[in-house]
Every structure is written in C-alpha cells, then in structure tokens.
C-alpha atoms as a PDB file:
ATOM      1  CA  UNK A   1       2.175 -16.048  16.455  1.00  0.00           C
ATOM      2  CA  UNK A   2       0.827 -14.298  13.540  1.00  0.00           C
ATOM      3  CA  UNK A   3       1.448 -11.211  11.512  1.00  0.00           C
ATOM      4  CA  UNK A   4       0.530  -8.761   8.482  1.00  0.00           C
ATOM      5  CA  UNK A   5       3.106  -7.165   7.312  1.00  0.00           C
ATOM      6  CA  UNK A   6       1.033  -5.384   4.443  1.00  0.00           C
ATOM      7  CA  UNK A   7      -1.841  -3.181   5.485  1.00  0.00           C
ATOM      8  CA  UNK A   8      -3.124  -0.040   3.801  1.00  0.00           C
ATOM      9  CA  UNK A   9      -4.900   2.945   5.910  1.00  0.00           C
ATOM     10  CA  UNK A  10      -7.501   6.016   5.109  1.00  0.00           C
ATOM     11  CA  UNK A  11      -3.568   7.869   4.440  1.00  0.00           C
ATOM     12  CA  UNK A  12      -3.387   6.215   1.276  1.00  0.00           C
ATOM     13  CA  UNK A  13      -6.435   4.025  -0.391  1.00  0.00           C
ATOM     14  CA  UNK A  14      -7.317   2.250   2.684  1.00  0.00           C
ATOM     15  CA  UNK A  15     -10.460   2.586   4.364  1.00  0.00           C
ATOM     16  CA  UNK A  16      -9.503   2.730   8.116  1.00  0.00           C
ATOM     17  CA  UNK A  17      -8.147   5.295  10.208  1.00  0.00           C
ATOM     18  CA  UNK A  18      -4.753   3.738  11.477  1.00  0.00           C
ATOM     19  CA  UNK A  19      -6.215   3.632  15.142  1.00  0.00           C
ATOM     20  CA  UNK A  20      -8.879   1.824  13.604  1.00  0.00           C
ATOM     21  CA  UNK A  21      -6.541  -0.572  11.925  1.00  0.00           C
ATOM     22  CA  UNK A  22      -4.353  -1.558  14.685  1.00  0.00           C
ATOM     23  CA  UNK A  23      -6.978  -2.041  16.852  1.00  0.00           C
ATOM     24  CA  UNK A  24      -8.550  -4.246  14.571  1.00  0.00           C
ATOM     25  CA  UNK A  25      -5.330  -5.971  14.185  1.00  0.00           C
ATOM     26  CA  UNK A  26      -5.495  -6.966  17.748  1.00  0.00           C
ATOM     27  CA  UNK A  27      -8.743  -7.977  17.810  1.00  0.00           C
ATOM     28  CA  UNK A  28      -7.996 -10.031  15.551  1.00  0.00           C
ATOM     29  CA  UNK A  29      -5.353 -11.807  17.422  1.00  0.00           C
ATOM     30  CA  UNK A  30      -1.876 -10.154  15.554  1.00  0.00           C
ATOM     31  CA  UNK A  31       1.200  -9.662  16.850  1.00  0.00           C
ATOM     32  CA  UNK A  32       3.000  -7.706  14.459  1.00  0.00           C
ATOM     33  CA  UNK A  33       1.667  -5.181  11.813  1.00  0.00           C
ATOM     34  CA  UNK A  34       3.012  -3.296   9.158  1.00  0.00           C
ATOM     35  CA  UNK A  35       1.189   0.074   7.977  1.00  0.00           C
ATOM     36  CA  UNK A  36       2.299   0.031   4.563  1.00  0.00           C
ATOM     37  CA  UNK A  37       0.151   3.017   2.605  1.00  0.00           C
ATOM     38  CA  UNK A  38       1.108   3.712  -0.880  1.00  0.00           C
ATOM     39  CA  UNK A  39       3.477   6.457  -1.350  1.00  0.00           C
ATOM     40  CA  UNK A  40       2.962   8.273   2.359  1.00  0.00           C
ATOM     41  CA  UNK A  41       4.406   7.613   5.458  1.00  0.00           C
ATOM     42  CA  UNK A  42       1.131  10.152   7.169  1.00  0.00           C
ATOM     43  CA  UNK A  43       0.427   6.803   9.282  1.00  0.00           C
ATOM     44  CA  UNK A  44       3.472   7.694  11.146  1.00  0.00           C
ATOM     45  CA  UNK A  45       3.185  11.694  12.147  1.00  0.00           C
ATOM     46  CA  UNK A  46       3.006  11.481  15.078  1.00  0.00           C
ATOM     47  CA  UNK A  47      -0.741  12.276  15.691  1.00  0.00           C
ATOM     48  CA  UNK A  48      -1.549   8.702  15.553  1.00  0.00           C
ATOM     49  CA  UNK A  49      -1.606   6.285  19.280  1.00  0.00           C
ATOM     50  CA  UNK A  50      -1.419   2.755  18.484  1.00  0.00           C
ATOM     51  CA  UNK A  51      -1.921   0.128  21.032  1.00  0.00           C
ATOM     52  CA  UNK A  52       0.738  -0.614  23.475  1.00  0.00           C
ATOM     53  CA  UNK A  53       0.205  -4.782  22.755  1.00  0.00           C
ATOM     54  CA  UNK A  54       1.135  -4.331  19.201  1.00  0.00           C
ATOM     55  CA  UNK A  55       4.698  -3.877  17.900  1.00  0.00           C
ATOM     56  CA  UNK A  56       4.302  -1.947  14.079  1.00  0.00           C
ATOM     57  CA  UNK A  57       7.281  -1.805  11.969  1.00  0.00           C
ATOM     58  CA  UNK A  58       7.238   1.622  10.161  1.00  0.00           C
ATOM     59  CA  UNK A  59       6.745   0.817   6.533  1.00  0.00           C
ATOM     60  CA  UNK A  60       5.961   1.876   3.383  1.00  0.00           C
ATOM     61  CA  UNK A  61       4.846   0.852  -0.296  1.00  0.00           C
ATOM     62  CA  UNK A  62       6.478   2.796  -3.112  1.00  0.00           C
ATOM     63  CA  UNK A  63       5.233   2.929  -6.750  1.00  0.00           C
ATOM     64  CA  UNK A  64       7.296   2.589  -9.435  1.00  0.00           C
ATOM     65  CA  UNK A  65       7.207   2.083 -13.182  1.00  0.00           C
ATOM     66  CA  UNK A  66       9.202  -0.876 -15.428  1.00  0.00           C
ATOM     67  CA  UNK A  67       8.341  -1.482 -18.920  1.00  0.00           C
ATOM     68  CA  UNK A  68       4.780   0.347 -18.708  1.00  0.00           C
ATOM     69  CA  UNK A  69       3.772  -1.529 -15.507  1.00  0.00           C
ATOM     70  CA  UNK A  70       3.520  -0.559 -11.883  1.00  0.00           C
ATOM     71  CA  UNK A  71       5.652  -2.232  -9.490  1.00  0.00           C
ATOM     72  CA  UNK A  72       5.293  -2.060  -6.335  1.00  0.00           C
ATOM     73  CA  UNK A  73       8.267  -2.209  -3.783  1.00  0.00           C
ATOM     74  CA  UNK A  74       7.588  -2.767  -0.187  1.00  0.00           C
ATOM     75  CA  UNK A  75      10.071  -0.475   2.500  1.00  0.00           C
ATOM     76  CA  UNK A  76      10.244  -1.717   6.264  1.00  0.00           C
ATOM     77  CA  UNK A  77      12.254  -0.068   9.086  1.00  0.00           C
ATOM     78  CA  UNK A  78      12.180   3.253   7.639  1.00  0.00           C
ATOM     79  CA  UNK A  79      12.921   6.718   9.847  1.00  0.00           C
ATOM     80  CA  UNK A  80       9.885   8.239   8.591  1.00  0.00           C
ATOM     81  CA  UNK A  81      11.253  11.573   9.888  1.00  0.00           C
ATOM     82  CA  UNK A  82      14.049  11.458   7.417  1.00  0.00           C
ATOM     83  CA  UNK A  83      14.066  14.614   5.237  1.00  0.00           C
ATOM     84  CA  UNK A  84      14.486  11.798   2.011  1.00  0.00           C
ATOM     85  CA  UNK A  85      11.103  10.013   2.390  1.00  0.00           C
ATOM     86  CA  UNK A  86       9.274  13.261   3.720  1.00  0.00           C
ATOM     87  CA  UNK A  87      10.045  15.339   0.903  1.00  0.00           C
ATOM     88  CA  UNK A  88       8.864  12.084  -1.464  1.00  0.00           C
ATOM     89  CA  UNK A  89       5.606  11.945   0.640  1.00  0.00           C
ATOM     90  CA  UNK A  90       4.784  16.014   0.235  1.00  0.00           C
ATOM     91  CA  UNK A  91       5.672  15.902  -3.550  1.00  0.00           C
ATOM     92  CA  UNK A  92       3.486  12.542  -4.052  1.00  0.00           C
ATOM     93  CA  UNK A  93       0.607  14.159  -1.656  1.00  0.00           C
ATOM     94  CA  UNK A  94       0.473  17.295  -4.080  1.00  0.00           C
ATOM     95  CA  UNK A  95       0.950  15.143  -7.499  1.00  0.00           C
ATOM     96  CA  UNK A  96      -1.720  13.110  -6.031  1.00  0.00           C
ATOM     97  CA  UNK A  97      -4.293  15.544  -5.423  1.00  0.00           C
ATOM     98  CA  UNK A  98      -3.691  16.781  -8.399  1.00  0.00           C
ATOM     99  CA  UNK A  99      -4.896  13.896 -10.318  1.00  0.00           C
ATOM    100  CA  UNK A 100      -7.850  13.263  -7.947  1.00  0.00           C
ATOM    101  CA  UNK A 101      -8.928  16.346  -9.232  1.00  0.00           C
ATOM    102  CA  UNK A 102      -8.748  15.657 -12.707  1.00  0.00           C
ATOM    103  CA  UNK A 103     -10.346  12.682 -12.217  1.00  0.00           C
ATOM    104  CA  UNK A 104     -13.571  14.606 -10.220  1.00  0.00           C
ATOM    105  CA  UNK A 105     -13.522  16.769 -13.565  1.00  0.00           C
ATOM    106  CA  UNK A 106     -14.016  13.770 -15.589  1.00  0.00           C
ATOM    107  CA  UNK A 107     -16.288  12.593 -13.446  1.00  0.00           C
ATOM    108  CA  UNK A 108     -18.420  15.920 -13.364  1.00  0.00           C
ATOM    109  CA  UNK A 109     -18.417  15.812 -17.331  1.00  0.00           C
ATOM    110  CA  UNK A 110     -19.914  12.212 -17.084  1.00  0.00           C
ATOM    111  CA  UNK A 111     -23.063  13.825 -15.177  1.00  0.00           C
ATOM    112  CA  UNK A 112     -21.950  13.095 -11.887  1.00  0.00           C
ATOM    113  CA  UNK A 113     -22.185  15.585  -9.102  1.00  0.00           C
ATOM    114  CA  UNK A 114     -19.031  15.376  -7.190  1.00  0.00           C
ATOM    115  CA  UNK A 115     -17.745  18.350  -4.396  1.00  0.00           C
ATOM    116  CA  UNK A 116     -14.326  18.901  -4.848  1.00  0.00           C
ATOM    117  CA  UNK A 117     -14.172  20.533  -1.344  1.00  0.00           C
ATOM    118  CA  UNK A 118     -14.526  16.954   0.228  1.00  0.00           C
ATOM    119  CA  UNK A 119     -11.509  16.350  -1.622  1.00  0.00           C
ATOM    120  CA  UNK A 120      -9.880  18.832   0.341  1.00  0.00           C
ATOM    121  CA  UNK A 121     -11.617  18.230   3.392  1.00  0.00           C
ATOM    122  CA  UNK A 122      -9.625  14.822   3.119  1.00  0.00           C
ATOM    123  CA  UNK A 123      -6.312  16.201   2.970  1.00  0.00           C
ATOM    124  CA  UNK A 124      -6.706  18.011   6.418  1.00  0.00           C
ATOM    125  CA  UNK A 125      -6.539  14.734   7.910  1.00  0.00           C
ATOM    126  CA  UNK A 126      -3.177  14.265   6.212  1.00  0.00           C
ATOM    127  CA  UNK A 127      -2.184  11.775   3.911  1.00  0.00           C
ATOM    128  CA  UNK A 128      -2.679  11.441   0.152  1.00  0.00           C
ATOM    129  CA  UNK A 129      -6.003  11.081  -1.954  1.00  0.00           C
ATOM    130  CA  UNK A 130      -6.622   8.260  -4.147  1.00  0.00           C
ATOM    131  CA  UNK A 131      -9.544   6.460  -6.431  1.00  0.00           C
ATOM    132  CA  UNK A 132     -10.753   4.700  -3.140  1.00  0.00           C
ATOM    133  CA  UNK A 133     -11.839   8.022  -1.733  1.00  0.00           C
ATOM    134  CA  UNK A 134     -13.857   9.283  -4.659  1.00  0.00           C
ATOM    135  CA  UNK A 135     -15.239   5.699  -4.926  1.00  0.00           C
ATOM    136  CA  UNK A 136     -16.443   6.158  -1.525  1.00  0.00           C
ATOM    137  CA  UNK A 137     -17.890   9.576  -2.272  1.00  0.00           C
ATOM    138  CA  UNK A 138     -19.347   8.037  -5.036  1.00  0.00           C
ATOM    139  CA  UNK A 139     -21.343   5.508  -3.615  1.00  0.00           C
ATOM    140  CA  UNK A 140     -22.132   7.845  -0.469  1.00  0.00           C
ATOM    141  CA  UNK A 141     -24.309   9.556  -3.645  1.00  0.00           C
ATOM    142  CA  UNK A 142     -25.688   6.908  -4.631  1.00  0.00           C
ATOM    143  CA  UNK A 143     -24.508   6.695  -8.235  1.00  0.00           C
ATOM    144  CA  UNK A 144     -23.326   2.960  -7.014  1.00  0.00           C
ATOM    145  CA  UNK A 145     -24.009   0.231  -4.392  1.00  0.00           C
ATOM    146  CA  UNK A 146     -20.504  -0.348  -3.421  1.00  0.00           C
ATOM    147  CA  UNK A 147     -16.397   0.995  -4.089  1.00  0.00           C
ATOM    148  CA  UNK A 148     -15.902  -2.237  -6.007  1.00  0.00           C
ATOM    149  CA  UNK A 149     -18.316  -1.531  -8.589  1.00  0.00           C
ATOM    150  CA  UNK A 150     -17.512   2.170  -9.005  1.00  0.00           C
ATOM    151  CA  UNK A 151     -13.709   0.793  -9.810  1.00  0.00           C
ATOM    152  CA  UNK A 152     -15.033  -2.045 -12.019  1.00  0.00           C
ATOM    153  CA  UNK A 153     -17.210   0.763 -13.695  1.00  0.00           C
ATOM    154  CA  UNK A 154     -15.720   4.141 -14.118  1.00  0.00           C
ATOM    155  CA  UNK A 155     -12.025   4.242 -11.626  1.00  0.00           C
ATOM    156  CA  UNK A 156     -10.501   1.361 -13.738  1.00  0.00           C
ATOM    157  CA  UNK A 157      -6.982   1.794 -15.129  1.00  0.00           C
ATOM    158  CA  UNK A 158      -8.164   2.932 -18.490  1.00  0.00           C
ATOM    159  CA  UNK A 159     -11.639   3.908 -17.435  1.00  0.00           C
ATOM    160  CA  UNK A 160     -13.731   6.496 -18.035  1.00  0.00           C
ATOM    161  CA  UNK A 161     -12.742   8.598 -15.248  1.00  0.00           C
ATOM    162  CA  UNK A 162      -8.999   6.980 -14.660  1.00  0.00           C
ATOM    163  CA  UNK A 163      -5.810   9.614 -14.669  1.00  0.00           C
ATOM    164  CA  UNK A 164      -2.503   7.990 -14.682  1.00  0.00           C
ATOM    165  CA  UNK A 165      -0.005   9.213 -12.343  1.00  0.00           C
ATOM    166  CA  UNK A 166       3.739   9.637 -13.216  1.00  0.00           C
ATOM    167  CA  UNK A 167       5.882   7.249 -10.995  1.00  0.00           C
ATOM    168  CA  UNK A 168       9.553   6.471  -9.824  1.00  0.00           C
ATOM    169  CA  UNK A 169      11.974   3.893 -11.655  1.00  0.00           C
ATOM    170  CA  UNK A 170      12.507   0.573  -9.516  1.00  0.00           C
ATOM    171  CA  UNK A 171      15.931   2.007  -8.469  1.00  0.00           C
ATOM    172  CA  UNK A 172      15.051   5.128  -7.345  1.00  0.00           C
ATOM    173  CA  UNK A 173      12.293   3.742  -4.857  1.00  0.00           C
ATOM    174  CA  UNK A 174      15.214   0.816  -3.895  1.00  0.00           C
ATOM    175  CA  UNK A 175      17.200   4.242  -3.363  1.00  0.00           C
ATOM    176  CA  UNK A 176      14.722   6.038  -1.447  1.00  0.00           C
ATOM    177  CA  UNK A 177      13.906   3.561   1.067  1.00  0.00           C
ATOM    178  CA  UNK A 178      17.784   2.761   1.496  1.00  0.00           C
ATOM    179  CA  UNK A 179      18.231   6.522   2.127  1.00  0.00           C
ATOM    180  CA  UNK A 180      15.833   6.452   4.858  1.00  0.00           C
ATOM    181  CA  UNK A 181      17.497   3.517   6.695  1.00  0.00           C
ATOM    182  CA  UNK A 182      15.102   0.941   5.526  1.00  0.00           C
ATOM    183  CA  UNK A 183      15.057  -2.268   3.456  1.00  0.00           C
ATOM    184  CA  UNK A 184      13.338  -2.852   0.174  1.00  0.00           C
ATOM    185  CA  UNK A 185      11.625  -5.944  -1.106  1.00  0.00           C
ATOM    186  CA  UNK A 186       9.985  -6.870  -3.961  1.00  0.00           C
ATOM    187  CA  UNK A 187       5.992  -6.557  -3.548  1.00  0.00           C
ATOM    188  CA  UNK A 188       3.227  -9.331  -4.341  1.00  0.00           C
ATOM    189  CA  UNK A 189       5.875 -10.627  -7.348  1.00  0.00           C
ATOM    190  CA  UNK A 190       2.517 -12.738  -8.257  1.00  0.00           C
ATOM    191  CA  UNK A 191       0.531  -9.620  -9.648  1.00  0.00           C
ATOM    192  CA  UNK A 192       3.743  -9.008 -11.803  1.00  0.00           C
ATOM    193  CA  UNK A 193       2.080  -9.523 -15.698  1.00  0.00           C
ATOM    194  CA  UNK A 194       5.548  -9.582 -17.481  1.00  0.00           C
ATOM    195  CA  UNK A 195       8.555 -11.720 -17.041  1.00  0.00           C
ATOM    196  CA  UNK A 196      10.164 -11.334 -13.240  1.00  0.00           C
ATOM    197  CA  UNK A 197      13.640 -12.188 -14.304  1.00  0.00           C
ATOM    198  CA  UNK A 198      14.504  -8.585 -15.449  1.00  0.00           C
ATOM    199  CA  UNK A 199      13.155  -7.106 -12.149  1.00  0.00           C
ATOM    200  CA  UNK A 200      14.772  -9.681 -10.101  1.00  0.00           C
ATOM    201  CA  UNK A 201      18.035  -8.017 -11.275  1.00  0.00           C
ATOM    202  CA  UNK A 202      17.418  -5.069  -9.090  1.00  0.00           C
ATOM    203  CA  UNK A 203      18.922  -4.093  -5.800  1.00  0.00           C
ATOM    204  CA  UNK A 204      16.194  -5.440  -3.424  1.00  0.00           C
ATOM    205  CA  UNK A 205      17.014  -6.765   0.201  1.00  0.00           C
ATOM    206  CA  UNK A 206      14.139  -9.047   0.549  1.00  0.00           C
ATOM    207  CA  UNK A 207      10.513 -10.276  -1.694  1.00  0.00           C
ATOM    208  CA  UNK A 208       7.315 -10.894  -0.062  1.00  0.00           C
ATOM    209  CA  UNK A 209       6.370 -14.242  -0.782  1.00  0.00           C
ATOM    210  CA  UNK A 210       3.227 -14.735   1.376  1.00  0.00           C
ATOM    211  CA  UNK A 211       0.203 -12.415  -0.446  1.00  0.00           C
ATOM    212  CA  UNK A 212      -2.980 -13.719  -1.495  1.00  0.00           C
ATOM    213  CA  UNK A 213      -2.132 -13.136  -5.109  1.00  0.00           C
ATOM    214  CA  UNK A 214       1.192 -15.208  -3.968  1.00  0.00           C
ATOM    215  CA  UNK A 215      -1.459 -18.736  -3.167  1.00  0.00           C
ATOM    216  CA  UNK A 216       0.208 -21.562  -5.234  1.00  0.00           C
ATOM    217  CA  UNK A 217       3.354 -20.138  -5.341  1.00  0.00           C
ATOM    218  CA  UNK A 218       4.768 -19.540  -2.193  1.00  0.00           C
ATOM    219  CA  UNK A 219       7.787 -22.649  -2.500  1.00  0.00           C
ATOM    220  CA  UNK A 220       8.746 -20.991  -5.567  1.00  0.00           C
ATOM    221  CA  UNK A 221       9.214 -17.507  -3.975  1.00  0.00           C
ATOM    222  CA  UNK A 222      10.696 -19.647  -0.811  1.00  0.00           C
ATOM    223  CA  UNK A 223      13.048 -20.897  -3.124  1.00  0.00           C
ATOM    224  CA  UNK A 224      13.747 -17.418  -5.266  1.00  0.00           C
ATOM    225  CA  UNK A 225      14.989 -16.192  -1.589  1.00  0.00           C
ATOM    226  CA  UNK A 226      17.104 -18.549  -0.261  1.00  0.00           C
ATOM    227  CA  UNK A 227      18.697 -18.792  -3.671  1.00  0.00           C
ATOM    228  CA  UNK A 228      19.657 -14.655  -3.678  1.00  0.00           C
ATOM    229  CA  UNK A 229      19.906 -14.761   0.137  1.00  0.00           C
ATOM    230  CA  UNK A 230      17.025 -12.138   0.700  1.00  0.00           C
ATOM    231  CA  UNK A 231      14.666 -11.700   3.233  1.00  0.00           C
ATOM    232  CA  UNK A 232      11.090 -12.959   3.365  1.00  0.00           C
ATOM    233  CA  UNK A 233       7.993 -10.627   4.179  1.00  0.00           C
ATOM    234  CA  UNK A 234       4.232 -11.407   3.596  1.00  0.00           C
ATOM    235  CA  UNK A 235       1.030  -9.952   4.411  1.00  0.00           C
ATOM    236  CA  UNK A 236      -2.370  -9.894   3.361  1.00  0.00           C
ATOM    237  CA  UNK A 237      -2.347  -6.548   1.486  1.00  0.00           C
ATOM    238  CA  UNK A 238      -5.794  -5.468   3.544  1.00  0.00           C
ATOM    239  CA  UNK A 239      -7.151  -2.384   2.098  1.00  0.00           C
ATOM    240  CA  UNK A 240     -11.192  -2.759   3.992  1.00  0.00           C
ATOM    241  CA  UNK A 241     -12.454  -2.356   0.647  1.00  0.00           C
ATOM    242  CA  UNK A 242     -15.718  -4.732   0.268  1.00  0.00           C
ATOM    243  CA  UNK A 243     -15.797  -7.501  -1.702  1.00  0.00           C
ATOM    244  CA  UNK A 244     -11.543  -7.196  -2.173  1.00  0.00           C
ATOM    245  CA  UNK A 245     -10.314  -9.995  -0.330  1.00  0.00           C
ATOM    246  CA  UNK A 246      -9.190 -10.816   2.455  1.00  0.00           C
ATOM    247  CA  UNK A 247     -12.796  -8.149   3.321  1.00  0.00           C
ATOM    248  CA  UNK A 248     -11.444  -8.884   7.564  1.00  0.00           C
ATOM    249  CA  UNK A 249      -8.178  -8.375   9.118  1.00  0.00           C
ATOM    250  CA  UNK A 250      -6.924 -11.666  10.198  1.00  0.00           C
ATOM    251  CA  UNK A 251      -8.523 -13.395   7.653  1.00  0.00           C
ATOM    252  CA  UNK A 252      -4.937 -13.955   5.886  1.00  0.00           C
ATOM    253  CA  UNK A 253      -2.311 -13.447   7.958  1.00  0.00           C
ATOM    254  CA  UNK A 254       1.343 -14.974   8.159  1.00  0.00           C
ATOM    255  CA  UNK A 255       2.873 -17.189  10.799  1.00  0.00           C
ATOM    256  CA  UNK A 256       5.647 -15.127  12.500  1.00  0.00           C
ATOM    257  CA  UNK A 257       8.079 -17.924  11.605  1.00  0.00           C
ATOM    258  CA  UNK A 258       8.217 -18.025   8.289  1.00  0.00           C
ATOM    259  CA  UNK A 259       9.538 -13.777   8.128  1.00  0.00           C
ATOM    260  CA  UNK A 260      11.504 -14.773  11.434  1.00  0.00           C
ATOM    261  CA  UNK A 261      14.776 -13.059  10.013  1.00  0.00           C
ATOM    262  CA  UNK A 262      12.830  -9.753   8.864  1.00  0.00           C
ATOM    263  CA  UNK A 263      10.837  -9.501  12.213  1.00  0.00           C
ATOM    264  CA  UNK A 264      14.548  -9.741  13.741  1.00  0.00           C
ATOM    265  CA  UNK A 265      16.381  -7.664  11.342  1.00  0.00           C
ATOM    266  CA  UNK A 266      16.584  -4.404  13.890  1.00  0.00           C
ATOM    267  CA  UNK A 267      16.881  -6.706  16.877  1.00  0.00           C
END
C-alpha cells in the first residue's frame, strides 16, 4: 500500500484544486494522502468533497525561520477548526497577499503588465497567494513559456521581483501545531543548507525521512529516528508545477510500512 504524506494544493502554491488532487491521488493508486499547503489549512473548510476511497490526514506545513533560513515543519492530525491554527491561517492569508502585491508592483515597474484584480479574484476561492500564482499569470501572458522559468528568472529568492515574508521561530510553529492537537516533524531535513544538529534540538514528534531531496539518505534519517524515538513521515512534496519533480502524483510515493506508526498514531 502506498502513500504521500506531502502534497501541496491551489490553497497554497500548488497547482490543483484539492478535488483535483485527491482524485488524482487515487488514480494513481494511493491509499493515504496528506494535504499539506504552506501556512493554510483552506484545504480543509469544509467546501471541499474528497473521495470516499481515500483516507486524508488533515495536515499542514508551517514556515519558520532559524539562523536566516526557512525551515519547514510538517503538522499531521491537526483540528483545523481550532481557533489556534485558524487565526495563524487568516493572519498568514492577509501577510501573504500583502507581499504578492508588492511583488506585482515590482513586477509592473519591470514592464510587465500584471492585473492585480486576479490577485484578488484568487482569494475568493480561499486560501493564500503565493509566487506560483503570479508565475502562472505570468506565463498565461506570455512573458514566459513555463512557471519554472518565471521562478528561475524573476520569482527567485533574491530576484528581481522576490519579497521576503516575515516567518515564525521553529518553536512557535512546534507550538502551534501542538495547540491544535497535532504532531510536528521536521520537514525534507535534506534541503536543510546549515548544520541539522542545532535544529534537531527542538521539540519535534517525528522527521520525514522519505522526500525526494531525502534520496541517498534515507538510513541516516531511519537511524536519526529510532535513535530520538520519533515518528517517521515521507511524501513526495508534489506541488504540479512542470518540470519540478516528481511532475505526476504517484510518481514518488512511500510504502505504507515504513510510516506504519504515524498512519496509526490516532488509531
């Protein structure tokens, strides 16, 4: 049996409606998804029907900052009703429009004709708004053949038309996510640039050891659990942004074994 448990939606940066993801998630033969959008839990209103064959575990993937890089911690099992992670979610949502405007701004001083009122148009459907939707606007333009290039071009972290956004500590997103009845691991510890000891020091329940940025290490992240007795997620970190692997859901997945004790933790 085989399951993601690290999949982003149109909420967040994704490119998929939810419906859209799950049932792709089926097609593709999963069991067990986890709708983890970056700082929202809009996947989870209650306007969305899933698929009766798939079991999701609400989730969630929080950003916070440790010396000047973004870490990324990973909630599962969260009540996204709880007053904690909605007020997080409205606050983000505004913060986060915010900079996509300032970002269309710079963009519109580079010569590009952007409307901001598709920004807004976006937020109707809930959710936040992120680089992957003005990518996509973007390209729908013509100013670029695909979201890839307009990131590798203009949205890059330092780019031309980049905004930084202000961000939580690693405790306070281990906080939040523990507030709203869920457990925090450690995300995609193989994207992590500086030294992991320091952040392995942190209050996390669990790491996800099984990402594609994980390939070649995924005894050593085996190991880094059993040792500190946390739990084990994994997941394929799908986004359905061409050319960003895996570009198909499916295409890395996780065998339902090796997060056994996570996909049992509510049981």
């Amino acid at each position: 049996m085989n399951v993601d448990l690290h999949m982003h939606t149109h909420c967040s940066d994704g490119v998929y409606e939810p419906e859209q993801l799950a049932q792709m998630a089926v097609d593709a033969g999963l069991a067990v998804i986890s709708i983890t959008d970056h700082d929202t839990i809009a996947a989870y209103d209650g306007s969305h029907h899933f698929p009766a064959s798939l079991r999701i575990i609400p989730g969630i993937e929080l950003s916070s900052d440790y010396g000047g890089e973004d870490i990324h911690v990973l909630g599962y099992y969260i009540d996204p009703h709880h007053e904690a992670i909605q007020s997080y979610s409205r606050q983000f949502r505004q913060r986060r429009l915010k900079r996509a405007m300032q970002m269309v701004d710079k963009c519109i001083s580079l010569g590009y004709v952007v409307d901001k009122n598709q920004i807004e148009a976006l937020l109707q459907k809930g959710g936040t708004v992120g680089r992957p939707h003005l990518a996509k606007m973007m390209v729908e333009r013509g100013y670029y053949p695909d979201i890839k290039t307009v990131f590798d071009k203009l949205l890059y972290r330092g780019g031309p038309a980049y905004i930084p956004y202000h961000r939580y500590t690693v405790d306070q997103c281990i906080d939040l996510i523990h507030q709203a009845g869920g457990i925090a691991l450690l995300a995609h510890p193989g994207m992590i640039k500086q030294k992991l000891d320091p952040i392995l020091q942190f209050q996390f329940d669990g790491i996800e050891v099984y990402h594609p940025e994980n390939r070649g290490h995924f005894d050593e992240y085996s190991r880094l659990a059993v040792q500190k007795h946390w739990l084990v997620s994994g997941g394929s970190d799908y986004h359905g942004v061409p050319r960003r692997y895996p570009e198909q859901v499916g295409v890395f997945c996780v065998d339902a074994d090796n997060v056994r004790e996570l996909l049992q933790y509510r049981d």
